[in-house]
Protein backbone atom coordinates (compact mmCIF):
# COMPACT_ATOMS: atom_id res chain seq x y z
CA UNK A 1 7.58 143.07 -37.96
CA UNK A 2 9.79 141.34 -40.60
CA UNK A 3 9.59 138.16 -41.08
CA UNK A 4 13.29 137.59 -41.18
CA UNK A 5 16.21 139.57 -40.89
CA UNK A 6 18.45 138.80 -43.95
CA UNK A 7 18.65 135.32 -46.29
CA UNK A 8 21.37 132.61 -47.07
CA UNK A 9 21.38 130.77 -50.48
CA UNK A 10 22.76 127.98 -50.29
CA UNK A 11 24.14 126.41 -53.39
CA UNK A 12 26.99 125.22 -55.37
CA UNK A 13 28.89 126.07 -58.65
CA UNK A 14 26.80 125.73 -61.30
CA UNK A 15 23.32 125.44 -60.19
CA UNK A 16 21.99 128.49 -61.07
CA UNK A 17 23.03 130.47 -58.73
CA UNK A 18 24.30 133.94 -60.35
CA UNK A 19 20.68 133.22 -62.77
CA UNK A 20 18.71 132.96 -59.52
CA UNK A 21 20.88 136.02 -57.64
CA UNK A 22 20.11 138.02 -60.35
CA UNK A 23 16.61 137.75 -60.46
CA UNK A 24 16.65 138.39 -56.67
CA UNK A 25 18.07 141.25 -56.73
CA UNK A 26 15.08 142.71 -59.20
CA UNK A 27 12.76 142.73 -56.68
CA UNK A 28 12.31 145.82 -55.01
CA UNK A 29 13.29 145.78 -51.20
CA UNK A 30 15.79 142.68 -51.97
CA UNK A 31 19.77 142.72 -52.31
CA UNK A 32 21.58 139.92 -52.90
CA UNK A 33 25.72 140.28 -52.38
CA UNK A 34 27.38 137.14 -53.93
CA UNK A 35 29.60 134.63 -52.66
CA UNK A 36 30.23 137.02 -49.43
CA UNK A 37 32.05 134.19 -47.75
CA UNK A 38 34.13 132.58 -50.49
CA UNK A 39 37.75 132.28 -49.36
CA UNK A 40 39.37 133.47 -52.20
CA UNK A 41 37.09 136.80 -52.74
CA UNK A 42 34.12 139.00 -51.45
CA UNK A 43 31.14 138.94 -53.41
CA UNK A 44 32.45 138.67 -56.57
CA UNK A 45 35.97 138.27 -58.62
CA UNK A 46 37.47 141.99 -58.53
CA UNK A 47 35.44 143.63 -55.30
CA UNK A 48 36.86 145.05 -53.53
CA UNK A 49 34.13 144.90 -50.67
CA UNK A 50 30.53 144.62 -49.37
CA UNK A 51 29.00 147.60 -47.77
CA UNK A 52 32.46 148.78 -46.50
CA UNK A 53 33.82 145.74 -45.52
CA UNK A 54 37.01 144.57 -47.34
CA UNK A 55 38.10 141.02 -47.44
CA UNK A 56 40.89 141.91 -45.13
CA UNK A 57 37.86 142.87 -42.43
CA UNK A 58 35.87 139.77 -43.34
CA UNK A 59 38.61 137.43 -43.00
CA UNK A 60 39.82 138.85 -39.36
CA UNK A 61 36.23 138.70 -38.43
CA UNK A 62 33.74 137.07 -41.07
CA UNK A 63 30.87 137.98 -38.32
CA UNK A 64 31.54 141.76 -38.60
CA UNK A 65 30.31 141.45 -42.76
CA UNK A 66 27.47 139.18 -41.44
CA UNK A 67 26.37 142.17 -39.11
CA UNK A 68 26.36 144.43 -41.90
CA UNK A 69 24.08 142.54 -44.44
CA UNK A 70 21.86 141.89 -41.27
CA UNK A 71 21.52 145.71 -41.07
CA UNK A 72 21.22 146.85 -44.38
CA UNK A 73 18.10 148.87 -45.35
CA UNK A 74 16.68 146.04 -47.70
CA UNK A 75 16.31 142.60 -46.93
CA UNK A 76 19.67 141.44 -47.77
CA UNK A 77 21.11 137.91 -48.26
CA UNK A 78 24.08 135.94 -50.11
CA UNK A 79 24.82 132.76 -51.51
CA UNK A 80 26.99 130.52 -49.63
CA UNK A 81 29.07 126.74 -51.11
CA UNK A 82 29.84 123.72 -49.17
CA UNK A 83 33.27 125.03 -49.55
CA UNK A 84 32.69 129.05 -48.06
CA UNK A 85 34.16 129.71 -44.57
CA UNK A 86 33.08 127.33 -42.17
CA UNK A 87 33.50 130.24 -39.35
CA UNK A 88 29.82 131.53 -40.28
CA UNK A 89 28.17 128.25 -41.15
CA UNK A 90 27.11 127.91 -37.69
CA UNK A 91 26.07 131.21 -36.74
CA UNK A 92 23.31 131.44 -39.92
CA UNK A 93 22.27 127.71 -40.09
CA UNK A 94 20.90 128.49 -36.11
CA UNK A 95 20.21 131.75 -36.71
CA UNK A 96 15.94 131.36 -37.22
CA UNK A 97 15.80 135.15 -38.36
CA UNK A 98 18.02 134.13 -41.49
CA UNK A 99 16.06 132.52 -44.31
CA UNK A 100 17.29 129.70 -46.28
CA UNK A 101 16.93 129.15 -49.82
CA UNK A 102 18.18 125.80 -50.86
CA UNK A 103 18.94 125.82 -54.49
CA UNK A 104 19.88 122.27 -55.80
CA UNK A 105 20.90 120.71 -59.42
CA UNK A 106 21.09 117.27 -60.80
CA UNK A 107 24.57 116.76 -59.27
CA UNK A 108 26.11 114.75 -62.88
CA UNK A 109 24.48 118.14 -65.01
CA UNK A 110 26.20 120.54 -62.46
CA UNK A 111 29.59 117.90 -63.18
CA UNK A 112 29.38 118.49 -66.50
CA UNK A 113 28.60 122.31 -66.73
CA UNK A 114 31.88 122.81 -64.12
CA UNK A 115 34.11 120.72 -66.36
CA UNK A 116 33.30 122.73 -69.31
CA UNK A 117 33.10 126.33 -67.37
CA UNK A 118 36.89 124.97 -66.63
CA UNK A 119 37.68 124.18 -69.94
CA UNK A 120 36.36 127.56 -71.76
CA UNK A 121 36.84 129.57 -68.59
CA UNK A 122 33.74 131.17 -69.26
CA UNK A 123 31.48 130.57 -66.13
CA UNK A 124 28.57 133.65 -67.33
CA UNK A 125 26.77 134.50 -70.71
CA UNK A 126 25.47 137.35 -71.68
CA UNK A 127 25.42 137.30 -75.28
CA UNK A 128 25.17 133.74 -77.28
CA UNK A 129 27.28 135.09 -79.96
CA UNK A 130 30.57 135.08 -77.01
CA UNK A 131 29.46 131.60 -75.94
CA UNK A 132 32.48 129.22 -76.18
CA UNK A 133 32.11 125.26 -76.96
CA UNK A 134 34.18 122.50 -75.80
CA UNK A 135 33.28 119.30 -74.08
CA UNK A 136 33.51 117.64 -70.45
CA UNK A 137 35.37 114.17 -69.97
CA UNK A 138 34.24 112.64 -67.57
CA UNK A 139 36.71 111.25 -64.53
CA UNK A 140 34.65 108.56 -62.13
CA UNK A 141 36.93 109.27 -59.31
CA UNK A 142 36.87 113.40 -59.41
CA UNK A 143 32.73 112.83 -60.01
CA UNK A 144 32.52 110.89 -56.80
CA UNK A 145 34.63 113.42 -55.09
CA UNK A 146 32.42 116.15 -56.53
CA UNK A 147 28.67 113.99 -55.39
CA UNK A 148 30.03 112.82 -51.71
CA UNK A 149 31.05 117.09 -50.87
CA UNK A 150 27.32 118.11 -52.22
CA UNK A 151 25.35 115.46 -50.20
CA UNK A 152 27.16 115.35 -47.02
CA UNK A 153 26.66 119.16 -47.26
CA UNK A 154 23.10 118.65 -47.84
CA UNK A 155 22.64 115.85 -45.47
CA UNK A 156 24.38 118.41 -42.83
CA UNK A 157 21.82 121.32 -43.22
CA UNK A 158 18.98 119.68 -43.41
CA UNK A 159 19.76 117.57 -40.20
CA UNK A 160 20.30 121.02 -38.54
CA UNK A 161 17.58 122.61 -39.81
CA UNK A 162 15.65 119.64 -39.01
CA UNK A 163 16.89 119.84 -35.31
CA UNK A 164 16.51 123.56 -34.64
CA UNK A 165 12.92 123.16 -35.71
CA UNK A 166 13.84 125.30 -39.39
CA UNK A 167 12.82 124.90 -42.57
CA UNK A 168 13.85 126.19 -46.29
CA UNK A 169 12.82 127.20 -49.60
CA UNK A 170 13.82 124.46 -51.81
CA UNK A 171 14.47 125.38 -55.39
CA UNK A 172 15.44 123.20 -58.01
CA UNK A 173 17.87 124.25 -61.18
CA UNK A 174 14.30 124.08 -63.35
CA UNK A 175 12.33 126.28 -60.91
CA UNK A 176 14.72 129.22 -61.87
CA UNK A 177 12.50 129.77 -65.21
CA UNK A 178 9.18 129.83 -63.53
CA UNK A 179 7.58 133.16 -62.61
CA UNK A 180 5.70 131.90 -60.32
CA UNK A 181 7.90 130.52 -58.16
CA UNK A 182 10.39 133.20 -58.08
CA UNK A 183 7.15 135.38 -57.33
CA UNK A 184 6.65 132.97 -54.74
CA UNK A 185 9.65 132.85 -52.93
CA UNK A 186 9.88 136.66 -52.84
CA UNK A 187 6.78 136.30 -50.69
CA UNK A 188 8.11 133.78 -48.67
CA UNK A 189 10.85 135.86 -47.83
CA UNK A 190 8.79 138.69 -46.78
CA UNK A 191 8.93 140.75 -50.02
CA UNK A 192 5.51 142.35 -51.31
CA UNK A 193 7.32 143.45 -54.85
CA UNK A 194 6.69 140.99 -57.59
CA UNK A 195 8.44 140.11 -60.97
CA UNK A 196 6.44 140.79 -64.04
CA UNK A 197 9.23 138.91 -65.89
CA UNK A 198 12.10 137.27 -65.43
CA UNK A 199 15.92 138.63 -66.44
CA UNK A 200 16.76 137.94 -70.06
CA UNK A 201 20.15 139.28 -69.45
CA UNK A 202 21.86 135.79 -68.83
CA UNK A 203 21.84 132.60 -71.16
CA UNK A 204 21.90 129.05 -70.83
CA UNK A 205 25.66 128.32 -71.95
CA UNK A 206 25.31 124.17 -72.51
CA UNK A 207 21.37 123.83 -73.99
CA UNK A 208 22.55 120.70 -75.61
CA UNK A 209 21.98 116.78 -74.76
CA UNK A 210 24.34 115.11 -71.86
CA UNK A 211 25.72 113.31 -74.85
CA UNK A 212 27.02 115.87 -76.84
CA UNK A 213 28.52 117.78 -74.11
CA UNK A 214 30.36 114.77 -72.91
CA UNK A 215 33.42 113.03 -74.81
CA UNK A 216 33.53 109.95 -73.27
CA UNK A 217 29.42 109.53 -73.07
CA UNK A 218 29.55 105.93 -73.09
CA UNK A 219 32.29 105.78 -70.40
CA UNK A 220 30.16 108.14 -67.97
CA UNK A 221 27.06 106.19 -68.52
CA UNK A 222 28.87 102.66 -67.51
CA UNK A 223 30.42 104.45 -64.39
CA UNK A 224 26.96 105.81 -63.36
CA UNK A 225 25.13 102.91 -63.79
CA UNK A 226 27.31 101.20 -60.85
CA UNK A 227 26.59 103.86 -58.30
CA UNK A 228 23.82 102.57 -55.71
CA UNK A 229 21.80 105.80 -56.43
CA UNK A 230 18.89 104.52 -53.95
CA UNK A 231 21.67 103.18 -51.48
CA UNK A 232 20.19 99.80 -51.67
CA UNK A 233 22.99 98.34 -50.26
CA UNK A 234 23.15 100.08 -47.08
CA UNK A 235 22.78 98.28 -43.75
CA UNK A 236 20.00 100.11 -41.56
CA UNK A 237 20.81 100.81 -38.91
CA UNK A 238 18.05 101.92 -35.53
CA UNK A 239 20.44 101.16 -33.16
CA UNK A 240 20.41 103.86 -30.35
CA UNK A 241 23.35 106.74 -30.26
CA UNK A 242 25.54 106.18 -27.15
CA UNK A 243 27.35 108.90 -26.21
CA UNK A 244 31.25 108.92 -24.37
CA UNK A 245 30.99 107.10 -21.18
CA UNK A 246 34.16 108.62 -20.08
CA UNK A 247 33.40 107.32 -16.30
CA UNK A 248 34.11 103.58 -17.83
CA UNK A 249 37.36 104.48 -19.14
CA UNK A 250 40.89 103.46 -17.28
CA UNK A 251 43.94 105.64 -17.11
CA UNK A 252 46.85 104.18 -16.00
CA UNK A 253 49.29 105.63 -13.11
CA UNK A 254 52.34 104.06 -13.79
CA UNK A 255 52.58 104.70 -18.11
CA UNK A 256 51.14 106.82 -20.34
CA UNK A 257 48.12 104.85 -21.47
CA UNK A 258 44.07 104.83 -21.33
CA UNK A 259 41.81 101.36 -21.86
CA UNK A 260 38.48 102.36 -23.91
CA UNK A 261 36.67 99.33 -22.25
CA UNK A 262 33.89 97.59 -25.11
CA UNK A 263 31.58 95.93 -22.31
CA UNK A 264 30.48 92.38 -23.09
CA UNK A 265 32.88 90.49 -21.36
CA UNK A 266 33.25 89.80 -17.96
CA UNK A 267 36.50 89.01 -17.52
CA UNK A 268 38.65 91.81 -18.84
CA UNK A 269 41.99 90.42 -19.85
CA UNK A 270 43.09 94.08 -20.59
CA UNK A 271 41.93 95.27 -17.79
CA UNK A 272 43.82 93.15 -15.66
CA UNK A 273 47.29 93.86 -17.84
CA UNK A 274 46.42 97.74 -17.32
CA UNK A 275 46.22 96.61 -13.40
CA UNK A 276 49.68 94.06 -13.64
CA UNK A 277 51.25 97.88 -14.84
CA UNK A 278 50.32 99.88 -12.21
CA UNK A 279 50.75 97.58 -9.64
CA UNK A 280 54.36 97.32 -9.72
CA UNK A 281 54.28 100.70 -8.75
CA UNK A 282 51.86 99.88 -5.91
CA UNK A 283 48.79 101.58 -7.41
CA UNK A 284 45.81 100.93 -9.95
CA UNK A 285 44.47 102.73 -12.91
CA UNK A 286 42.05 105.39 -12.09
CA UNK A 287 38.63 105.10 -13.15
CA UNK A 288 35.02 107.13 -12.33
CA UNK A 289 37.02 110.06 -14.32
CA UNK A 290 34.93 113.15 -15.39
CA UNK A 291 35.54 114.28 -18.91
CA UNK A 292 37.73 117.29 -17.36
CA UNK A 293 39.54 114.64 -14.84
CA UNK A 294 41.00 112.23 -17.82
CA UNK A 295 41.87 115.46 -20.19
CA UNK A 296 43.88 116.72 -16.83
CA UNK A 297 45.14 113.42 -17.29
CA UNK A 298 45.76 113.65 -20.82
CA UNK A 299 47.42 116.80 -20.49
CA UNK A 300 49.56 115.56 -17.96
CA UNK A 301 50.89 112.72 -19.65
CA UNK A 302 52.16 114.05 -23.27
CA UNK A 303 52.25 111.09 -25.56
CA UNK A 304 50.08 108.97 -24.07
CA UNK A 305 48.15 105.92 -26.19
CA UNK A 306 44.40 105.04 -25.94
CA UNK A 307 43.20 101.68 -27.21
CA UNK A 308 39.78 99.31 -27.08
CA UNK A 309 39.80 95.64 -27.91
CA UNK A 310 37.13 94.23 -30.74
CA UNK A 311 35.68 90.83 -30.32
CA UNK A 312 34.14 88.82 -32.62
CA UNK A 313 30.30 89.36 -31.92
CA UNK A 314 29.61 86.14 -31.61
CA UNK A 315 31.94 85.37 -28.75
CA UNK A 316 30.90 88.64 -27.17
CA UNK A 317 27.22 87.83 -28.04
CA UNK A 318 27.65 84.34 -26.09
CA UNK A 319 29.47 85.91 -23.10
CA UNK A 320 26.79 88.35 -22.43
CA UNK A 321 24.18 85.76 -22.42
CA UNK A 322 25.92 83.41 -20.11
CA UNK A 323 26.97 86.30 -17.40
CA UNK A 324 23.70 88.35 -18.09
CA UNK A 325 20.74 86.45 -19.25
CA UNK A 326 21.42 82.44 -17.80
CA UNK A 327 23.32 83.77 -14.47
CA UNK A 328 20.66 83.88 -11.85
CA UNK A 329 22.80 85.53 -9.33
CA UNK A 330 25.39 88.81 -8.71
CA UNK A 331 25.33 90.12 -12.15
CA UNK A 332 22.41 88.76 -13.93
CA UNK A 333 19.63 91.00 -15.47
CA UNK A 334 16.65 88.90 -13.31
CA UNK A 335 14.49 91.57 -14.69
CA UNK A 336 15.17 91.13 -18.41
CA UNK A 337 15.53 87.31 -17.81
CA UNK A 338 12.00 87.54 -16.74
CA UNK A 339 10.86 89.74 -20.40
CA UNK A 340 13.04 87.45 -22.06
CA UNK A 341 11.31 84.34 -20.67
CA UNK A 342 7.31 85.42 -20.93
CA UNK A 343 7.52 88.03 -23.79
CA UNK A 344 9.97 85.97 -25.83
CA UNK A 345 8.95 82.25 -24.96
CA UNK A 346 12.86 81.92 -24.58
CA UNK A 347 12.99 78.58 -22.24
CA UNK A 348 15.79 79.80 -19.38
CA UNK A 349 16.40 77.22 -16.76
CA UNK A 350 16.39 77.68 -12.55
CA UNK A 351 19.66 76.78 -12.66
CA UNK A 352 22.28 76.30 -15.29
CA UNK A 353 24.26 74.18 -13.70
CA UNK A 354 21.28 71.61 -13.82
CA UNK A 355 21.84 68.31 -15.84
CA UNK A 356 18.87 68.65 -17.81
CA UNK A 357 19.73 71.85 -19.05
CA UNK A 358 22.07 70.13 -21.94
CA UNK A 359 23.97 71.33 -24.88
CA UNK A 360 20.73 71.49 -27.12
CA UNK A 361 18.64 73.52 -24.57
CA UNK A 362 21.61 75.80 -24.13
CA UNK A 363 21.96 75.80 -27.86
CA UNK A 364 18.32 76.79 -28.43
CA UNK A 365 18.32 79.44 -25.58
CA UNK A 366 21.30 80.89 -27.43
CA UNK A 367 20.13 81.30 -30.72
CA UNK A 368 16.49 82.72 -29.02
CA UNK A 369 18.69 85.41 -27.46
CA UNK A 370 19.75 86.47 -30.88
CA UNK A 371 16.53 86.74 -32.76
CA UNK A 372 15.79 89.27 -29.52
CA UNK A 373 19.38 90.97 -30.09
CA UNK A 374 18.73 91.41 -33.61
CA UNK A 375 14.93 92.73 -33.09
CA UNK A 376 16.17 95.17 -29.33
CA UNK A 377 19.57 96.75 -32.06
CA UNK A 378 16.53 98.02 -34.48
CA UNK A 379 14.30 99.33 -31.69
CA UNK A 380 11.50 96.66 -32.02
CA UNK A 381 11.59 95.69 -28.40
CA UNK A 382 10.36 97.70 -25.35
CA UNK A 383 14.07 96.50 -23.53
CA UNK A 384 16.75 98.76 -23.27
CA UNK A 385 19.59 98.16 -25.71
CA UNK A 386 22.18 97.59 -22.90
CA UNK A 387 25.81 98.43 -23.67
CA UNK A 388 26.81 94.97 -22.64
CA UNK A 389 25.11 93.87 -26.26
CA UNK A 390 24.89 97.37 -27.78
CA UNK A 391 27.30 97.04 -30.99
CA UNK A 392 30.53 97.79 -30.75
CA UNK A 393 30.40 100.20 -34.30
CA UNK A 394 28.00 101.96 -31.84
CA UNK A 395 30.18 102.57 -28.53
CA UNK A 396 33.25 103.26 -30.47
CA UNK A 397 30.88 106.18 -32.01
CA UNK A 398 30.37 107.24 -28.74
CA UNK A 399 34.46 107.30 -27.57
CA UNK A 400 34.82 109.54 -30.91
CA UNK A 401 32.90 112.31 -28.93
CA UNK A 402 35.78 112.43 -26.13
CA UNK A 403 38.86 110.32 -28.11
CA UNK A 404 38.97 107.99 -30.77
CA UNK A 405 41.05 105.07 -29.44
CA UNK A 406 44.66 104.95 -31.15
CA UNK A 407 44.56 101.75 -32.05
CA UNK A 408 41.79 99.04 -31.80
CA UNK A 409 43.04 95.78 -30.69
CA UNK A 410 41.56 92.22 -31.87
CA UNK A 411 41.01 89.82 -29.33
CA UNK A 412 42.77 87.42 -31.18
CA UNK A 413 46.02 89.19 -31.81
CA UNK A 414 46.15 90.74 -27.99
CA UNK A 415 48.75 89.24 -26.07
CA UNK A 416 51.33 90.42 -29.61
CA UNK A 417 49.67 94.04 -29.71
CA UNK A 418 49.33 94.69 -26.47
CA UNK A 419 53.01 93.94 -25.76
CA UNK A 420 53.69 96.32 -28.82
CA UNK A 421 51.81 98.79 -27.29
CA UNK A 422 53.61 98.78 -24.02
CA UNK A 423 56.68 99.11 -26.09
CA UNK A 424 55.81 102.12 -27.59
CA UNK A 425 54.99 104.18 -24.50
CA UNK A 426 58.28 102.95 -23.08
CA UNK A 427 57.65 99.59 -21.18
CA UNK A 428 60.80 98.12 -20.83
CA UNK A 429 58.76 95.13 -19.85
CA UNK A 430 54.80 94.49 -20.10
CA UNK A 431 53.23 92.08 -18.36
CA UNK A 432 52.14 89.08 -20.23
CA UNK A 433 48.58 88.64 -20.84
CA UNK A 434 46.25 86.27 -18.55
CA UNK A 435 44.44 83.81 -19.68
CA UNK A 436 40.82 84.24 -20.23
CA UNK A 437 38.81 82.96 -18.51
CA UNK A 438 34.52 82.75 -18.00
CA UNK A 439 31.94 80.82 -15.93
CA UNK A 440 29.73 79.13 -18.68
CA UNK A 441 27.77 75.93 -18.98
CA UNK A 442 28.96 75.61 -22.28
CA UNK A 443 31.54 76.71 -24.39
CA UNK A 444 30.79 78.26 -27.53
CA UNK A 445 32.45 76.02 -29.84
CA UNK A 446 29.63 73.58 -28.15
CA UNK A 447 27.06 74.67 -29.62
CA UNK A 448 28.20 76.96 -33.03
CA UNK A 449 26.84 76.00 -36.10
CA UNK A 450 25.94 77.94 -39.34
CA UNK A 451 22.28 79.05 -38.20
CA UNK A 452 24.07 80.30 -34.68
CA UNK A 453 26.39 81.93 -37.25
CA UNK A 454 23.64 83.73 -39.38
CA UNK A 455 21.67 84.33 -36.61
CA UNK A 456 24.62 86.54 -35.25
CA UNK A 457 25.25 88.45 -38.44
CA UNK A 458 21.62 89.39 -38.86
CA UNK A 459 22.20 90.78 -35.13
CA UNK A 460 25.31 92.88 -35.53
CA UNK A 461 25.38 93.22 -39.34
CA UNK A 462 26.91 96.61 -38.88
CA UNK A 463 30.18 95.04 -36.93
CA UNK A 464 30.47 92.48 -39.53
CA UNK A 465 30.85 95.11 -41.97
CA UNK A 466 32.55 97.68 -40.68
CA UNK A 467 35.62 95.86 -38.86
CA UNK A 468 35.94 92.65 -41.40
CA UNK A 469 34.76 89.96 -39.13
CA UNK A 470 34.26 86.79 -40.60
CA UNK A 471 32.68 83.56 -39.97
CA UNK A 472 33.75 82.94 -36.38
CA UNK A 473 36.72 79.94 -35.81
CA UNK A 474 37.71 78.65 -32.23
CA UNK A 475 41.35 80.17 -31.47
């Protein structure tokens, strides 16, 4: 039985691909058909089609070409770009009967071979006597454009091959002169013909140093050496994917508008302004949705807004250790207060309320509970990141897979945008916004310093970063 039914190449514009295609398609019992999925032609510039089907065909139904390399007599394949038709991606990356070669090139030597294909418009070469010479400048912006489409391609396949249990033949631009490799990857692929040499017909069009074949050399080498090549300023992140908790979501009766609730705090000031708006019409918003409840909602009410509210994470960080971690009663995790207590030495008292649970016992508690937020948001802790104190990067992650809120409101600035909001679905007159209000011990301002401060950006570095919060103020 074959070991698989046809092949993908995946590649990109000059890596070697036609070199490597070429060589393929010397091997007895393999046929390789070009870029079979590029938009703008089948196979090659001038075909017309690929074993029958025209481009018209293809482009009705790109699976009807994929059916007919599957069932051609040899083991047929074709090399597909980040930038091929999508429709098919799918359908051969899960496809475990299609093997993947992965053909890759140092991404600023594939730049600079592109720039001057574009400039000569010679992209093959057959005979080094044709060969035209010019050189690349090279443009930081277009070059970033060009290295963000080739990784998050590559970072896309291999997470899917990764998750369907797949893997590939990786080939490098320099593996394309070795024998022994291409020998080797014809066995991979099933193939019991070998190569006794490799094709002579095609030459290397830009042999030459990086710094003759680029004009501004010194330019390109200053704009390189800013790039964070080993992305050593990235924030790690462990932090558990949450998915759309549609269920916790509020649609309102009475005006075209759905709340996105962040948890964290336990008085919901726009929750209740959702409630003032329906209640004038005698009802509530609905909540406990299914996903196919709120899009029969969403359907219904043309023009509706969604929106969340962002708090700083300190604030949100102290509210869910007040209502969660120090409340003893309705609404307190007793059984994490327990973990937190023995497993984290953190010194809780009986009863907050107590007079000799002060301001510096509370403040100590406090900053305890952060060292264990920061340690639980990398996955260091056998407690479940709760979505009380899960970061709110995180659960708006999670709306994206059901709706991406139309506008993300700061706590702040809520009573102004909120009223703006009601405006713009037709309110002739929002509510005003409630006061907020919580049952602490302390207030916050009470016991913030700079360590409390630190101790909260090492917790939720992510949501420092990624919505501009900065050192937190009293309002």
């Amino acid at each position: 039985m074959a070991k698989f039914d046809y092949f993908v190449v995946f590649a990109e514009m000059r890596t070697g691909s036609n070199f490597l295609e070429t060589n393929l398609n010397a091997f007895d019992g393999i046929s390789c058909h070009g870029e079979a999925f590029n938009p703008f032609f089948i196979g090659y510039p001038k075909n017309n089609d690929i074993l029958g089907v025209t481009q018209s065909a293809r482009d009705t139904d790109p699976k009807t070409l994929l059916r007919e390399i599957r069932r051609a007599p040899d083991l047929s394949g074709f090399r597909y770009f980040h930038d091929h038709d999508p429709r098919i991606f799918d359908k051969i990356v899960e496809d475990s009967k299609c093997a993947k070669v992965v053909l890759t090139r140092n991404p600023v030597d594939s730049y600079v071979s592109w720039k001057i294909a574009q400039a000569t418009g010679q992209w093959k070469l057959t005979d080094a006597r044709a060969r035209k010479d010019s050189k690349a400048t090279f443009d930081t912006d277009e070059f970033a454009a060009h290295l963000g489409a080739l990784q998050d391609f590559q970072v896309t396949l291999l997470n899917r091959l990764q998750a369907s249990g797949q893997t590939a033949f990786y080939l490098a631009y320099e593996d394309l002169q070795n024998l022994d490799v291409m020998n080797g990857l014809a066995k991979w692929l099933g193939v019991d013909s070998t190569l006794e040499a490799l094709d002579k017909s095609l030459k290397v069009q830009n042999p030459s140093a990086l710094s003759d074949k680029v004009s501004n050399f010194n330019q390109m080498t200053d704009a390189l050496s800013g790039l964070d090549r080993f992305n050593l300023t990235r924030t790690p992140n462990f932090e558990p994917r949450r998915g759309a908790a549609v269920p916790t979501y509020f649609a309102s009766q009475a005006a075209p508008l759905m709340y996105l609730p962040i948890r964290g705090w336990p008085e919901d000031q726009a929750l209740r302004w959702m409630q003032a708006i329906d209640r004038v019409d005698g009802g509530k918003p609905m909540a406990k949705l299914s996903q196919t409840e709120m899009r029969d909602w969403m359907r219904s009410h043309p023009g509706h807004r969604s929106f969340s509210v962002l708090r700083h994470p300190l604030e949100r960080a102290h509210a869910v250790f007040c209502h969660r971690i120090l409340n003893t009663g309705k609404g307190g995790y007793a059984g994490i207060r327990t973990v937190l207590g023995k497993r984290y030495k953190m010194a809780l008292p009986d009863d907050p309320s107590d007079s000799s649970y002060d301001k510096v016992a509370h403040r100590d508690a406090f900053a305890a509970f952060l060292r264990f937020l920061k340690a639980n948001l990398n996955g260091q802790t056998a407690v479940r990141v709760d979505p009380d104190w899960a970061s709110q990067a995180k659960i708006i992650e999670g709306f994206a897979e059901f709706v991406l809120p139309d506008r993300l409101i700061r706590r702040e600035t809520m009573a102004h945008e909120l009223a703006e909001l009601g405006a713009t679905v037709g309110l002739v007159s929002a509510p005003e916004l409630g006061p907020a209000t919580q049952d602490v011990p302390y207030q916050l301002i009470d016991v913030y310093d700079a360590q409390i401060e630190e101790l909260c950006r090492a917790a939720y570095a992510r949501d420092y970063l990624m919505f501009g919060f900065t050192d937190w103020r009293p309002t």
